[in-house]
C-alpha atoms as a PDB file:
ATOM      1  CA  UNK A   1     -31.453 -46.969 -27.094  1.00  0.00           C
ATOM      2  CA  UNK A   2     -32.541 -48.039 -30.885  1.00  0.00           C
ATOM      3  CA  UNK A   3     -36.179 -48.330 -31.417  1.00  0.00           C
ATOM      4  CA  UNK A   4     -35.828 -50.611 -34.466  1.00  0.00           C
ATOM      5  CA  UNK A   5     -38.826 -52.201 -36.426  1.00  0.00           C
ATOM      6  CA  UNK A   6     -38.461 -55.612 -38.159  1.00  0.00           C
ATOM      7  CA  UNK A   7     -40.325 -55.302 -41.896  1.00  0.00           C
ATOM      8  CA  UNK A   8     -41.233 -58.507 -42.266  1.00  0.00           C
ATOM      9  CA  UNK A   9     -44.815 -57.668 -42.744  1.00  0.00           C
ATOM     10  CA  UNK A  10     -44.012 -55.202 -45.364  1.00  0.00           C
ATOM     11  CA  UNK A  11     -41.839 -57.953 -47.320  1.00  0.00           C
ATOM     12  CA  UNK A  12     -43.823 -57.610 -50.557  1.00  0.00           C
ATOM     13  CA  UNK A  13     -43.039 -54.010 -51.034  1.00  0.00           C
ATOM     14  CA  UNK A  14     -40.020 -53.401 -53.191  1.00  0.00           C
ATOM     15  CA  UNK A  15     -37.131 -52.414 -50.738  1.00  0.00           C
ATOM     16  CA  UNK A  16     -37.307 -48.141 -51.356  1.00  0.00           C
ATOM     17  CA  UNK A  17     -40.758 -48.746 -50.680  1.00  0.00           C
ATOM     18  CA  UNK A  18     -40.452 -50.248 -47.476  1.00  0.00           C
ATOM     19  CA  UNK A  19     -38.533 -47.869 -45.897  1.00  0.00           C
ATOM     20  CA  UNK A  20     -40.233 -45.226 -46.819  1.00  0.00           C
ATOM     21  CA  UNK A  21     -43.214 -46.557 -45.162  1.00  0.00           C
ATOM     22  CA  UNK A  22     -41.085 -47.492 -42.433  1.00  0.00           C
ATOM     23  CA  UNK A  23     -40.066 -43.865 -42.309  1.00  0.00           C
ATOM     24  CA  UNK A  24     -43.937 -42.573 -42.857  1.00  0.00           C
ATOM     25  CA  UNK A  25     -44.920 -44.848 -39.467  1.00  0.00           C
ATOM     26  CA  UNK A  26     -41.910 -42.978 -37.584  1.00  0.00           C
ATOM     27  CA  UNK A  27     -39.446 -45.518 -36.849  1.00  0.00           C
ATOM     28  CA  UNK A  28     -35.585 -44.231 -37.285  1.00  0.00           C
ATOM     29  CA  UNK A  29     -34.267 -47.712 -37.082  1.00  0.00           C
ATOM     30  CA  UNK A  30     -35.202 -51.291 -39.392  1.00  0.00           C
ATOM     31  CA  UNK A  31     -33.757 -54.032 -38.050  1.00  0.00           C
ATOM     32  CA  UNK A  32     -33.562 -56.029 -41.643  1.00  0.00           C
ATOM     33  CA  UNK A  33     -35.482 -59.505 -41.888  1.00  0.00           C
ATOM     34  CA  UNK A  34     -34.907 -61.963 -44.453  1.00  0.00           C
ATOM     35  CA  UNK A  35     -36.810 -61.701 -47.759  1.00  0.00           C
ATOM     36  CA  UNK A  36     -36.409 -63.384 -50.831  1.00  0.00           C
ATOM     37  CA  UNK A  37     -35.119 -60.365 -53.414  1.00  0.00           C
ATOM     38  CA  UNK A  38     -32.128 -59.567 -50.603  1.00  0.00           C
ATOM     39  CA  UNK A  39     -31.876 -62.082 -47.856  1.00  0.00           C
ATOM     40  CA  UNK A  40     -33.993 -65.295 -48.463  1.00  0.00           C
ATOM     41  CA  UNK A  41     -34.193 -67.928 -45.423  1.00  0.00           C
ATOM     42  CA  UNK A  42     -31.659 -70.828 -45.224  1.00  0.00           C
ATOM     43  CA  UNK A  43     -30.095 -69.726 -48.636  1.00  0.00           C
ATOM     44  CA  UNK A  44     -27.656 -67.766 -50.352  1.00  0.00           C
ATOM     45  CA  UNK A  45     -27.904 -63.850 -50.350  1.00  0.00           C
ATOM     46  CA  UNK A  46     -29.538 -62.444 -53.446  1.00  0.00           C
ATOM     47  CA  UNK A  47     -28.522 -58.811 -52.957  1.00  0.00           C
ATOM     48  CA  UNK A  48     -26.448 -57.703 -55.556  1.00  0.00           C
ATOM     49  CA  UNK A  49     -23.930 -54.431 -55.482  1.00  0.00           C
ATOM     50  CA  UNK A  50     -26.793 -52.964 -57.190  1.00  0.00           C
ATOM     51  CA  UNK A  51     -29.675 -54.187 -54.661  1.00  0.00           C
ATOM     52  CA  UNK A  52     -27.028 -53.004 -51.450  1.00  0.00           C
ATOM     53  CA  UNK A  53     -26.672 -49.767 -53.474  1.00  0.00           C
ATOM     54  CA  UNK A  54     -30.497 -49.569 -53.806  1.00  0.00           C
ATOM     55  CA  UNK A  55     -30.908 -50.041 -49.933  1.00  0.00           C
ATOM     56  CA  UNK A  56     -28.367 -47.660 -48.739  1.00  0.00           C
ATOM     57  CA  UNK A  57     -29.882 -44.953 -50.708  1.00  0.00           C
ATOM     58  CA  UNK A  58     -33.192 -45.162 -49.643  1.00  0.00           C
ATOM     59  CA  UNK A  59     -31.756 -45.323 -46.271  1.00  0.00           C
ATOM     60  CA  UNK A  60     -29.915 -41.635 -47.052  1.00  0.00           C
ATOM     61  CA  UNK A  61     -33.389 -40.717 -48.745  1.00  0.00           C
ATOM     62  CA  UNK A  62     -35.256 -41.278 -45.580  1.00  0.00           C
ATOM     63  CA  UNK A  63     -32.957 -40.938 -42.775  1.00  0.00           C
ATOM     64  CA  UNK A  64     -33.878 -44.235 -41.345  1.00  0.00           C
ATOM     65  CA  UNK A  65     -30.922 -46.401 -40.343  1.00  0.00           C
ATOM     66  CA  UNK A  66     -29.908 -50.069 -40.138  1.00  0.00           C
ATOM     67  CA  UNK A  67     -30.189 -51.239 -36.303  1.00  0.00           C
ATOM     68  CA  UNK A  68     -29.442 -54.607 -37.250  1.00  0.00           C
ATOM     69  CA  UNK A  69     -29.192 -57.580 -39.932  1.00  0.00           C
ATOM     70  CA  UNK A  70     -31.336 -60.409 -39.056  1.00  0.00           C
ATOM     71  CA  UNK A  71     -30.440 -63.803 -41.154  1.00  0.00           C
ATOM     72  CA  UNK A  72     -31.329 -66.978 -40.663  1.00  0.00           C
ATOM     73  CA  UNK A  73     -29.279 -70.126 -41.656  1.00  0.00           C
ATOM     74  CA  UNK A  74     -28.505 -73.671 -40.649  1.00  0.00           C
ATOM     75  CA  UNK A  75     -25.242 -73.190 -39.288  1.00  0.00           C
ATOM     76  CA  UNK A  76     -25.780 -75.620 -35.995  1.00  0.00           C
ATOM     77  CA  UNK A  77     -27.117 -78.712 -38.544  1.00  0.00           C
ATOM     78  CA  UNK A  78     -25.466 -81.867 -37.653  1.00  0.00           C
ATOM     79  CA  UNK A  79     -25.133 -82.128 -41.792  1.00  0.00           C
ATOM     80  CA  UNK A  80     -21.763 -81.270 -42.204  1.00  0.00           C
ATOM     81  CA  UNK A  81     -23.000 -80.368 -46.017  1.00  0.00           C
ATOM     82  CA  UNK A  82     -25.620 -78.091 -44.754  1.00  0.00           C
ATOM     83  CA  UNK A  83     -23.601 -76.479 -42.331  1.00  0.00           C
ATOM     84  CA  UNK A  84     -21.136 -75.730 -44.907  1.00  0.00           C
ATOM     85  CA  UNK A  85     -23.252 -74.023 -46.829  1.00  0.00           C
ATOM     86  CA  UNK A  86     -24.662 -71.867 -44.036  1.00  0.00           C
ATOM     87  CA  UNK A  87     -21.374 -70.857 -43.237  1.00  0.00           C
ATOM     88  CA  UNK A  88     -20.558 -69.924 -47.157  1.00  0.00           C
ATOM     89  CA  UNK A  89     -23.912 -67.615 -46.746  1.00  0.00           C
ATOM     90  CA  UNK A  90     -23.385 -66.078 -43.392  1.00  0.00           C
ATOM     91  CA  UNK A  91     -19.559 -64.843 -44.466  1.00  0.00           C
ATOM     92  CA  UNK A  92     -21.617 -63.174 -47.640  1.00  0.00           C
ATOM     93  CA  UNK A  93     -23.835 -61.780 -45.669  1.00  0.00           C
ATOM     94  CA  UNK A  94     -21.074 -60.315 -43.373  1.00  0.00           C
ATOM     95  CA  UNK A  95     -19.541 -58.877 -46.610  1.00  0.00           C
ATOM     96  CA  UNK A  96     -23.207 -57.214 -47.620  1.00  0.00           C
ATOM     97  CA  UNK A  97     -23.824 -55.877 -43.714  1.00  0.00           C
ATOM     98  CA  UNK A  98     -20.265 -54.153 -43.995  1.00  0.00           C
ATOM     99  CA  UNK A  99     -21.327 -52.748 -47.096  1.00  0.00           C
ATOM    100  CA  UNK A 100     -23.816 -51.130 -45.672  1.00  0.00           C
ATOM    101  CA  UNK A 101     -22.187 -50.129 -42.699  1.00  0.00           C
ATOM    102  CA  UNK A 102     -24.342 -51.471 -40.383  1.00  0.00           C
ATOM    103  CA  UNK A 103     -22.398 -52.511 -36.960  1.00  0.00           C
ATOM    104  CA  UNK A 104     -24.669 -55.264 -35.806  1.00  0.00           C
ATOM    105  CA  UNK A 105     -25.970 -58.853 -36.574  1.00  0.00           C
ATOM    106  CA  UNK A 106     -28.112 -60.686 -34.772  1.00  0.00           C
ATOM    107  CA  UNK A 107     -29.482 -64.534 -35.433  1.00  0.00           C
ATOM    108  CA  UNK A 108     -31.086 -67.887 -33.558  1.00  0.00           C
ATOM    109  CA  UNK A 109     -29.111 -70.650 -32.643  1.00  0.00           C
ATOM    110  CA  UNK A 110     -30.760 -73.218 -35.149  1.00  0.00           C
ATOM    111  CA  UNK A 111     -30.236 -76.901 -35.209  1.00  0.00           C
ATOM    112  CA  UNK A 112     -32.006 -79.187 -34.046  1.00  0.00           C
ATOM    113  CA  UNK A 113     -33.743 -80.083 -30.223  1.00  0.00           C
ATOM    114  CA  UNK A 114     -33.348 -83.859 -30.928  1.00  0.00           C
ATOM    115  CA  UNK A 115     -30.042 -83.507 -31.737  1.00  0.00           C
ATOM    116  CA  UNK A 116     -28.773 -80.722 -29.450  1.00  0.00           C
ATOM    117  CA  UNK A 117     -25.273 -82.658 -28.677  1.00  0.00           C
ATOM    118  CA  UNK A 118     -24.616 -82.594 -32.110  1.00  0.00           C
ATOM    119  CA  UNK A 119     -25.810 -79.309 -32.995  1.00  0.00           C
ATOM    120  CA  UNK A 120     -23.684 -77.821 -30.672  1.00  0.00           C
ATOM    121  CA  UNK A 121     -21.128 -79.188 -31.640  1.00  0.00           C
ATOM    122  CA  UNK A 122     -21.243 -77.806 -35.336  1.00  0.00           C
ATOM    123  CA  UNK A 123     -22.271 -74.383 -34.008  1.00  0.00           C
ATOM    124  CA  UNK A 124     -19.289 -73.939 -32.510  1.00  0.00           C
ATOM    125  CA  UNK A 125     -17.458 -75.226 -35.451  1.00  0.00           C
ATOM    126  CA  UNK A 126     -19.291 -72.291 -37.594  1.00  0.00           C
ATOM    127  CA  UNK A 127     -18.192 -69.799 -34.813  1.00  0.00           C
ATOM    128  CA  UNK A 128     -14.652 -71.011 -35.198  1.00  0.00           C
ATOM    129  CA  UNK A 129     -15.193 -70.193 -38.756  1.00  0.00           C
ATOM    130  CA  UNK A 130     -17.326 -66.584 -38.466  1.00  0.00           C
ATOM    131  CA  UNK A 131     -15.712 -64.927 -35.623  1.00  0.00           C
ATOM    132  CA  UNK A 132     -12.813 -63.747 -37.676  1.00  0.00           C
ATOM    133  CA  UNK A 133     -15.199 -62.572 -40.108  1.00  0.00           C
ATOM    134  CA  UNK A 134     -17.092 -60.461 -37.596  1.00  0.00           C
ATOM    135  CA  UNK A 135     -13.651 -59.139 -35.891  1.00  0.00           C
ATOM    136  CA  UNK A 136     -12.702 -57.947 -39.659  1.00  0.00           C
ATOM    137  CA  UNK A 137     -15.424 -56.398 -40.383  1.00  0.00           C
ATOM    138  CA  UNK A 138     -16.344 -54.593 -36.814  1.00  0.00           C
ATOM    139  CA  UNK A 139     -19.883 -56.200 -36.795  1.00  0.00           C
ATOM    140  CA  UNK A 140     -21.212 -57.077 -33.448  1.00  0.00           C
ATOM    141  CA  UNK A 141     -23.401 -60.214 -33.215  1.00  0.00           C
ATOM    142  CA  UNK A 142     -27.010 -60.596 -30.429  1.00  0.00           C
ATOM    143  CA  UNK A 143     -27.771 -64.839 -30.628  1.00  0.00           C
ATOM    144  CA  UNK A 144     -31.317 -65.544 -29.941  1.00  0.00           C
ATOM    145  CA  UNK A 145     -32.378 -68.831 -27.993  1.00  0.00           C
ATOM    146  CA  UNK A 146     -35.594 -69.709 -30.722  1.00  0.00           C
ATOM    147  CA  UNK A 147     -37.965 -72.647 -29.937  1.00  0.00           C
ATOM    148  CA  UNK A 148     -37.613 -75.562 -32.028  1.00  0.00           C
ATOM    149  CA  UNK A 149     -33.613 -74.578 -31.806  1.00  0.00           C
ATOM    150  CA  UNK A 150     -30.781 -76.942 -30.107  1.00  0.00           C
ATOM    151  CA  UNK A 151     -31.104 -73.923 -27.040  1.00  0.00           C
ATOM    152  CA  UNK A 152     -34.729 -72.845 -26.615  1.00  0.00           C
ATOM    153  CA  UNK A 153     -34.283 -72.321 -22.612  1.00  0.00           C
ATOM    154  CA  UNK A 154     -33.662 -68.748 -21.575  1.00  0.00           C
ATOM    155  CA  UNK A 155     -30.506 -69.399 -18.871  1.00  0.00           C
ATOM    156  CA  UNK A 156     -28.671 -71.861 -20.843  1.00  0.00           C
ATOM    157  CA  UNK A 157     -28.819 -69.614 -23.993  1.00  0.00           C
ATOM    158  CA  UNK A 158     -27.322 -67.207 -21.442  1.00  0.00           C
ATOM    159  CA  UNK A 159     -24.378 -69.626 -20.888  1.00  0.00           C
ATOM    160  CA  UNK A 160     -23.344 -70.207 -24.096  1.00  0.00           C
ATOM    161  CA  UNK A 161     -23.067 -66.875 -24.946  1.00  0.00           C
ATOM    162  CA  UNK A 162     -21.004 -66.366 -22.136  1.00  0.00           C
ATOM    163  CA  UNK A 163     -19.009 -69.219 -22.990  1.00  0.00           C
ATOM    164  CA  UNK A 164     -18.337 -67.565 -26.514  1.00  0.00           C
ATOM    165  CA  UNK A 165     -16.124 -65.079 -24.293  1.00  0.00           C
ATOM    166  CA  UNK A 166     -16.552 -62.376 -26.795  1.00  0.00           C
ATOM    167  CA  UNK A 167     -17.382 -58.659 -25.882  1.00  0.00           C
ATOM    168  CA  UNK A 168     -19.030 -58.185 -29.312  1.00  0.00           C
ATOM    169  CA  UNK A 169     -21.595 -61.372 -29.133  1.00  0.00           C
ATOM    170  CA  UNK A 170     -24.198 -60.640 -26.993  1.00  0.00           C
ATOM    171  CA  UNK A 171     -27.971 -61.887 -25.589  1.00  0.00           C
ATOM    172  CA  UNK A 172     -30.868 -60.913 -27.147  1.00  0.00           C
ATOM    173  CA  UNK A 173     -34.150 -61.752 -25.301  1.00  0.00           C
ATOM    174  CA  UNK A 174     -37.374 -62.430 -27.356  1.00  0.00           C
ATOM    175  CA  UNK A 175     -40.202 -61.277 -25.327  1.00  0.00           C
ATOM    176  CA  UNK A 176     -42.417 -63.573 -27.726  1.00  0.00           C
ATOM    177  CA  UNK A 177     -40.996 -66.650 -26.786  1.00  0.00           C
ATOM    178  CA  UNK A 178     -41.137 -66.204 -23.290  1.00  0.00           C
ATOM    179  CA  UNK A 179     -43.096 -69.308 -22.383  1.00  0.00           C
ATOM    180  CA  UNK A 180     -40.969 -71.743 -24.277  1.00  0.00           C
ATOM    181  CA  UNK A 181     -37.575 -69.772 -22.320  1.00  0.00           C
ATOM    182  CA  UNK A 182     -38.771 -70.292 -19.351  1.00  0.00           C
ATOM    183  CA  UNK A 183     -38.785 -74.200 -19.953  1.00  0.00           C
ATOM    184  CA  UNK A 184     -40.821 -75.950 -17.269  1.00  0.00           C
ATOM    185  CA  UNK A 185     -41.872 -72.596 -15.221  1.00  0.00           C
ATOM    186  CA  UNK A 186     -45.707 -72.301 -16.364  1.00  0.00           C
ATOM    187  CA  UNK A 187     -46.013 -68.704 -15.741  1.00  0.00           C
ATOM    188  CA  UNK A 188     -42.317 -67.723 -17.340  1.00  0.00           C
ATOM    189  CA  UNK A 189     -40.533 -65.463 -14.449  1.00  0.00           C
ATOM    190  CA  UNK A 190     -40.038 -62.844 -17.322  1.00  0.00           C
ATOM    191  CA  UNK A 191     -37.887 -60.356 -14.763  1.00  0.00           C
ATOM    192  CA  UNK A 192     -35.666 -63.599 -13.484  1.00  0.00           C
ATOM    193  CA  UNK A 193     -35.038 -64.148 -16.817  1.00  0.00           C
ATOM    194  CA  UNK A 194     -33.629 -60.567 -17.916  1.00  0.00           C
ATOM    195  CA  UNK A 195     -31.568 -59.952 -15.083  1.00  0.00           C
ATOM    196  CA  UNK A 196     -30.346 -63.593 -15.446  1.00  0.00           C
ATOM    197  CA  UNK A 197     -28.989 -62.199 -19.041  1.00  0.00           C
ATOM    198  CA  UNK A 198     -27.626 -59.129 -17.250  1.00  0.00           C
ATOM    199  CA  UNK A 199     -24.956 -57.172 -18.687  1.00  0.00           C
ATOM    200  CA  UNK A 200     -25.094 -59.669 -22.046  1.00  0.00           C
ATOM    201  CA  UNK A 201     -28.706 -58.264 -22.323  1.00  0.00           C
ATOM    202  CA  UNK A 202     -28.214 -56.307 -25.513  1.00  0.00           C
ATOM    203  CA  UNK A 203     -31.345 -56.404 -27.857  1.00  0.00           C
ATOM    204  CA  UNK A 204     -35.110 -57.059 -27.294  1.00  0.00           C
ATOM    205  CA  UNK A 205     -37.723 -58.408 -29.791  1.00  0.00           C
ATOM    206  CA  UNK A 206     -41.019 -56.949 -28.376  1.00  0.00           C
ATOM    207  CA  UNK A 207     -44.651 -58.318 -29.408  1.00  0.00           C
ATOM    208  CA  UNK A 208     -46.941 -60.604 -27.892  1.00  0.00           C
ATOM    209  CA  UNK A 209     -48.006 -64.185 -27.141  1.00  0.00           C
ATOM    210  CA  UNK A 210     -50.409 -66.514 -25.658  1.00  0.00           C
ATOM    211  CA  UNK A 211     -49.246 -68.794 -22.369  1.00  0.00           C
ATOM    212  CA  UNK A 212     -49.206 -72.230 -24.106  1.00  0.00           C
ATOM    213  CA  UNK A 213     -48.930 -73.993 -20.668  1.00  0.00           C
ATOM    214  CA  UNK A 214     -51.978 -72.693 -19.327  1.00  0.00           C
ATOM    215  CA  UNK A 215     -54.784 -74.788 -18.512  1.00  0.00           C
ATOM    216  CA  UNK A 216     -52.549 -77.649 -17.374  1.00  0.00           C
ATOM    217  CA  UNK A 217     -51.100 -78.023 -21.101  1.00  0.00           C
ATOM    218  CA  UNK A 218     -53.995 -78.096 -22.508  1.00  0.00           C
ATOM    219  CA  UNK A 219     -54.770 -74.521 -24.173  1.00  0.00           C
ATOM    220  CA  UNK A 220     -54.457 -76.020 -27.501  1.00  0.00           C
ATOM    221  CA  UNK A 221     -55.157 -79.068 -28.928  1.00  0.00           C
ATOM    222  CA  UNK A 222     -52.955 -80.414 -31.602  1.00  0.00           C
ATOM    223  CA  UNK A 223     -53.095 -83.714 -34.218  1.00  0.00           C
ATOM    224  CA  UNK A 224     -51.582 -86.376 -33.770  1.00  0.00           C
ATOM    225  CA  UNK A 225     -50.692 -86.136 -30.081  1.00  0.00           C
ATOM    226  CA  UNK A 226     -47.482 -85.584 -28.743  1.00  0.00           C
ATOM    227  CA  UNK A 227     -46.623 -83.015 -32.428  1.00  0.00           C
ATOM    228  CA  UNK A 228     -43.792 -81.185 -31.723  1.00  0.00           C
ATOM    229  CA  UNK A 229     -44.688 -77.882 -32.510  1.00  0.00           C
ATOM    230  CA  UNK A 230     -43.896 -75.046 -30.688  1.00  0.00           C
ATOM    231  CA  UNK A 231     -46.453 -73.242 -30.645  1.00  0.00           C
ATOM    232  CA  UNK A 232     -46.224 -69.132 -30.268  1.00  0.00           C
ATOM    233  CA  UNK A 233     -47.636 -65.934 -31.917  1.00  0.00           C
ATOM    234  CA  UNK A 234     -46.051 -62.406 -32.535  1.00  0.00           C
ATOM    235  CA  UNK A 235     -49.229 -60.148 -31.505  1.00  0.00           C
ATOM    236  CA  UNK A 236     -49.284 -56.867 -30.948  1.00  0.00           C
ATOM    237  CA  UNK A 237     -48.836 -55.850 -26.871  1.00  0.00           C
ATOM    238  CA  UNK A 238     -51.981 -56.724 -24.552  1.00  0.00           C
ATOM    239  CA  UNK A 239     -53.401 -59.260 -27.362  1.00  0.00           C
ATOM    240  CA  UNK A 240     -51.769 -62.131 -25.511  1.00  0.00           C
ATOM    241  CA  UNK A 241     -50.337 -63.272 -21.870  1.00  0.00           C
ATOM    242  CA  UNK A 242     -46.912 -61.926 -21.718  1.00  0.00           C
ATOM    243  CA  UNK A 243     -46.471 -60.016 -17.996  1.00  0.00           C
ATOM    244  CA  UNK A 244     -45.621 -56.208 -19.743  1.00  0.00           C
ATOM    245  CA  UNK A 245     -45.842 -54.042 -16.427  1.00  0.00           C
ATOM    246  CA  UNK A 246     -43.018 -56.929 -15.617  1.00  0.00           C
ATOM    247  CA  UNK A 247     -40.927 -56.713 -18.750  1.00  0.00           C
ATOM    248  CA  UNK A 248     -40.753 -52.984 -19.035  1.00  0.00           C
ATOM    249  CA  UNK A 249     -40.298 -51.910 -15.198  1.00  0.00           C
ATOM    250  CA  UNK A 250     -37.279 -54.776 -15.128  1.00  0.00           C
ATOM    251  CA  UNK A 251     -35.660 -52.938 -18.273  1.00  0.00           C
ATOM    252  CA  UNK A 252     -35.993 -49.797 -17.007  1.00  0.00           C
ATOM    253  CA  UNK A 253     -34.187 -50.770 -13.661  1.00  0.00           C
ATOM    254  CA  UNK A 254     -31.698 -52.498 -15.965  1.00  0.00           C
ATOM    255  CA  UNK A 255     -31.149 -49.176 -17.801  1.00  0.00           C
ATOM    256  CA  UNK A 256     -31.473 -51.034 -20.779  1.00  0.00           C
ATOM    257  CA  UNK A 257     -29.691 -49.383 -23.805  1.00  0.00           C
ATOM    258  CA  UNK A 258     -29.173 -51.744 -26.494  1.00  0.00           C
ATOM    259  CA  UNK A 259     -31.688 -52.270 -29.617  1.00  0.00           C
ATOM    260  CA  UNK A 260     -35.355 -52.690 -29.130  1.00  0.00           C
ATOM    261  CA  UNK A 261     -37.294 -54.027 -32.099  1.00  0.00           C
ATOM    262  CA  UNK A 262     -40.830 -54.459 -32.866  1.00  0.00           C
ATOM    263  CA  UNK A 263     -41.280 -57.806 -34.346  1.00  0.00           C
ATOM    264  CA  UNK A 264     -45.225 -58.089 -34.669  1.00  0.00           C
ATOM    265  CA  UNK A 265     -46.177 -60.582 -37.491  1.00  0.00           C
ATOM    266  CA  UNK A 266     -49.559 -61.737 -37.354  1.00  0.00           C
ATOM    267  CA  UNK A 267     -51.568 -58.888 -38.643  1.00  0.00           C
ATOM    268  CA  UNK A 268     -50.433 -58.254 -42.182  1.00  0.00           C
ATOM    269  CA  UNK A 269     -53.910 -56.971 -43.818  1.00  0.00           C
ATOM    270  CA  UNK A 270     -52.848 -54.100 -40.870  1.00  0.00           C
ATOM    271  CA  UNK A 271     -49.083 -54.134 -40.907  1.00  0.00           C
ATOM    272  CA  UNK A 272     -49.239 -50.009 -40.726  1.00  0.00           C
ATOM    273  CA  UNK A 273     -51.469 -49.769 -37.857  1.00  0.00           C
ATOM    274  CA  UNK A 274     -50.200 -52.562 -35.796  1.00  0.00           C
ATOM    275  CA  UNK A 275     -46.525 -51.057 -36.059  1.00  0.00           C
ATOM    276  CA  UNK A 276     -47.435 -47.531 -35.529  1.00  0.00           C
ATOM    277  CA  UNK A 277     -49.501 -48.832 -32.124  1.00  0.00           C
ATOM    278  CA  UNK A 278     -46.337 -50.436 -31.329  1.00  0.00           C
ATOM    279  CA  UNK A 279     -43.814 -47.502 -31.820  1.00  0.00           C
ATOM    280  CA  UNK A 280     -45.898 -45.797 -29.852  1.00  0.00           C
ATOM    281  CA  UNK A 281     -46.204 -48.061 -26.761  1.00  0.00           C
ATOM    282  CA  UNK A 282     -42.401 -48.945 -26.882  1.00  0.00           C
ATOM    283  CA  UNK A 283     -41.507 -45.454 -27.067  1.00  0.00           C
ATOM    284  CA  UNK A 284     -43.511 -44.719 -23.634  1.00  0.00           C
ATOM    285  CA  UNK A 285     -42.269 -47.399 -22.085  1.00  0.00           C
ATOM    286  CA  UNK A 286     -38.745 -47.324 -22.714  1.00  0.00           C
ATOM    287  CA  UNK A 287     -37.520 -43.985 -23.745  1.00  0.00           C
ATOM    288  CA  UNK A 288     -38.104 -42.148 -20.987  1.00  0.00           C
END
């Protein structure tokens, strides 16, 4: 099993920085986030051969190693234009994860709840597009059901990865997001829900959150009524309501071996602390 770390909260260091920091904290494996000198959100890839080269030596430098690629781009929007262009960006994106021979992607669903018909219906026109890609290229993909996506249920994001029928796409279950997965359950069955994924189960995103269906709904109070937010935060473990003892013993009887990463983002001004506490409590629980 990868313990992997997701940087996002060390962004504003240049990349060799960042991984040697990552490197410092103890981590062997970054799972690589967007940012806006290499990978910006929703747009083209700004890594040049240069920028790639700059990464994979600081990589060699360190010893750490790419668990995954992590980008983000509208590739489910019922704009044909927009989904296009997503498309153009995810097959250069391919070509930059090859280059650094990393052998796995991983991404949300995107589109759009209101429009989840549609969305689906230009996902699967992208994957019809980006499956040769990742074939070529040997890259393995974990999908992500994300609130605020066409799929934000646990066991129909399950489905449709199933119904991609591909060995090398995969499940990957955001511990984070439990309460919107578990769609009208109120305390979010987090063990139902990984051994639902079962033998798709391939990569975790671990940090915490508050239940935003507690108190009959009404934990937090939002202007105007009825917004559509989804609310959730990416704490470190025991600073919210996700059921841990639950979440780690159900792994562990799933002999779980796929790529664990530490996605805390809400404590920046102690990004170094907060990740180290995390290695740390991931690596007890789940590489024994």
């Amino acid at each position: 099993m990868k313990i992997a770390i997701d940087p996002y909260m060390l962004r504003a260091l240049p990349i060799r920085e960042m991984v040697r920091t990552v490197a410092d904290l103890g981590y062997e494996y970054i799972e690589l986030s967007p940012r806006d000198d290499f990978m910006p959100f929703f747009l083209h890839p700004r890594a040049d051969d240069e920028r790639v080269a700059e990464l994979k030596s600081a990589l060699d430098e360190t010893g750490v190693r790419l668990a995954s690629v992590l980008p983000l781009y509208k590739w489910s929007s019922p704009d044909e234009t927009e989904r296009q262009a997503a498309v153009r960006y995810w097959k250069r994106m391919i070509e930059i994860t090859a280059q650094l021979g990393c052998p796995l992607m991983n991404s949300e669903f995107n589109g759009r709840p209101e429009a989840a018909a549609a969305s689906e219906a230009a996902f699967w026109r992208s994957l019809e597009e980006l499956l040769p890609a990742f074939e070529r290229e040997g890259i393995a993909l974990n999908l992500e059901a994300h609130p605020d996506d066409f799929c934000e249920e646990n066991d129909p994001a399950v489905d449709l990865v199933r119904a991609i029928n591909k060995p090398y796409v995969n499940y990957l279950y955001c511990a984070p997001h439990s309460f919107h997965l578990s769609g009208s359950d109120p305390g979010a069955d987090i063990g139902k829900m990984l051994r639902y994924a079962g033998d798709k189960l391939q990569h975790l995103h671990i940090a915490d959150t508050f239940n935003h269906k507690g108190s009959s709904g009404l934990r937090y109070i939002l202007n105007p009524p009825g917004t559509a937010a989804r609310i959730h935060q990416h704490l470190d473990i025991g600073q919210g309501e996700v059921d841990w003892n639950t979440f780690f013993s159900t792994l562990r009887d799933m002999n779980f071996d796929g790529v664990a990463t530490v996605c805390v983002f809400a404590w920046e001004e102690r990004a170094r602390e907060s990740s180290a506490f995390m290695l740390d409590r991931v690596t007890k629980e789940l590489a024994r």
